[in-house]
Protein backbone atom coordinates (compact mmCIF):
# COMPACT_ATOMS: atom_id res chain seq x y z
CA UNK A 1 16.36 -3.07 15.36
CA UNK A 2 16.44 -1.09 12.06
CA UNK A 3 15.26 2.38 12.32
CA UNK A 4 12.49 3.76 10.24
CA UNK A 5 14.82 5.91 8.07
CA UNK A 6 16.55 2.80 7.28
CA UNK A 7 13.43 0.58 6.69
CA UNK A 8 12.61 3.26 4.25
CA UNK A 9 15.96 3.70 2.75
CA UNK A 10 15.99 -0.06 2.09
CA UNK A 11 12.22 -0.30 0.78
CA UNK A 12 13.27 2.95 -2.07
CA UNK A 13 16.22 0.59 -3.08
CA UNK A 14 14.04 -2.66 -3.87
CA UNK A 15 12.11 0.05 -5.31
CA UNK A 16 8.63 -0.95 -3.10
CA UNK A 17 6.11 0.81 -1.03
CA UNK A 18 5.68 -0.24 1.78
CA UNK A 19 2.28 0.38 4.42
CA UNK A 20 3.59 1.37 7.90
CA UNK A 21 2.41 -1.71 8.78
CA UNK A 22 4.13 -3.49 6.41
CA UNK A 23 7.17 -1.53 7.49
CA UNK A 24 7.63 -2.44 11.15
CA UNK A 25 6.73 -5.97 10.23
CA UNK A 26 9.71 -6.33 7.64
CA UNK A 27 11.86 -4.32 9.45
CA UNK A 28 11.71 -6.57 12.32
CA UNK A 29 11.73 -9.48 10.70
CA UNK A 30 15.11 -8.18 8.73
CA UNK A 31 16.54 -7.56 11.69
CA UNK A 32 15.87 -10.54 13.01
CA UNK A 33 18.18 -11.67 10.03
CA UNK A 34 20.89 -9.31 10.58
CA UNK A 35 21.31 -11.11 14.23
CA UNK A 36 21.31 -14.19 12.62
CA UNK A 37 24.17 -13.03 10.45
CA UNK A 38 25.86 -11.66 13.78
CA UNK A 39 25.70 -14.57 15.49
CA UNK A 40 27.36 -16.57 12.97
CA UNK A 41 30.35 -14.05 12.45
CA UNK A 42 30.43 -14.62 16.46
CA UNK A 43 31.32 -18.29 16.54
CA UNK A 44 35.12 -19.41 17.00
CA UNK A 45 36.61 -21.01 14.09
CA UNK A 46 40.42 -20.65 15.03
CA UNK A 47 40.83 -24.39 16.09
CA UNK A 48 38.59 -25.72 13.20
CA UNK A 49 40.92 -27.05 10.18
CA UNK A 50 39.19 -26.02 6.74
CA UNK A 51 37.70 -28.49 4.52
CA UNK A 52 36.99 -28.73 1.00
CA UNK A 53 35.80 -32.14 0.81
CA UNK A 54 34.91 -34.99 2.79
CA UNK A 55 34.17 -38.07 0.87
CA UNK A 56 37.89 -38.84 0.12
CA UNK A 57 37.21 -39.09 -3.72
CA UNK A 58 40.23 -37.77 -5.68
CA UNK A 59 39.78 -36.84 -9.66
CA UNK A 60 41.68 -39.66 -11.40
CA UNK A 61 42.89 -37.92 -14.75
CA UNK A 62 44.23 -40.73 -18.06
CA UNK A 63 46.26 -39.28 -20.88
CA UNK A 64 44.48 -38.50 -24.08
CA UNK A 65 45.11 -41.56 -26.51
CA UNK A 66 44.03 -41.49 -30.05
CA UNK A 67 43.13 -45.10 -31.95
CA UNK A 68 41.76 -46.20 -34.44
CA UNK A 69 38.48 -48.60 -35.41
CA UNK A 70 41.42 -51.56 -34.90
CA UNK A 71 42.41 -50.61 -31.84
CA UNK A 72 46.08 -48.97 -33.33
CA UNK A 73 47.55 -46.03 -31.74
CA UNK A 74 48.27 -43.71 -35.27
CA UNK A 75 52.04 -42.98 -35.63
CA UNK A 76 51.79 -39.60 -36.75
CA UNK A 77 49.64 -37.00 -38.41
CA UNK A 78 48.75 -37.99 -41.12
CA UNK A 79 46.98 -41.35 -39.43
CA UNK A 80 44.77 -38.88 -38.06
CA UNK A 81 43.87 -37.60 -41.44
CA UNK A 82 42.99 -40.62 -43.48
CA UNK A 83 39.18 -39.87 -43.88
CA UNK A 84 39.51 -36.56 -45.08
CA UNK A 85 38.88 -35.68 -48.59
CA UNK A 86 41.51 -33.10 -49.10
CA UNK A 87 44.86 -33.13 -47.53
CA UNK A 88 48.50 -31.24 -48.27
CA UNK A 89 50.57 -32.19 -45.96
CA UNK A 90 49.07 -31.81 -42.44
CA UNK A 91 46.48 -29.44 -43.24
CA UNK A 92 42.90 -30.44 -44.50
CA UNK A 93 41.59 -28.14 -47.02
CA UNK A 94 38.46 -27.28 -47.04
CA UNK A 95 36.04 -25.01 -49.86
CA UNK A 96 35.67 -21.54 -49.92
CA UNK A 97 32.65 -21.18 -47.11
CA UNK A 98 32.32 -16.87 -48.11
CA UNK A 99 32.06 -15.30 -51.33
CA UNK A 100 32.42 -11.90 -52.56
């Protein structure tokens, strides 16, 4: 069971006021908690393998392909860029978006 110093201690941090009521009701109930906590770092887990998933689903990852409206994989660069308006060589140039 939690002491009253460290009910108090623990009511100044959550920054509430608590009744003395209040107190001894919360206290036990967080210690009542605590045990709970306890208990759990109690149990055995040294024969139990670890798991990270059970269902058996594994991601299934395709290679990025690029194609075009007919269905044609583009055979370089510049395939990519046939819909822009302004192009030197690989780059697309756009306006001036800042001004001075």
């Amino acid at each position: 069971m939690l002491s009253k110093e460290e009910i108090s201690h623990i009511a100044s941090l959550a920054k509430i006021e608590l009744t003395n009521d209040e107190a001894l009701l919360f206290g036990e109930q967080l210690s009542n908690i605590l045990n709970l906590f306890k208990e759990i770092d109690d149990i055995k887990l040294d024969n139990i393998e670890e798991t990270s998933q059970i269902t058996g689903i594994s991601n299934v990852v395709f290679a990025d392909e690029v194609k075009s409206e007919d269905g044609r994989i583009p055979s370089g660069p510049k395939d990519n860029l046939q819909n822009t308006p302004k192009i030197e060589d690989t780059k697309i140039l756009t306006p001036k978006v800042i001004e001075r």
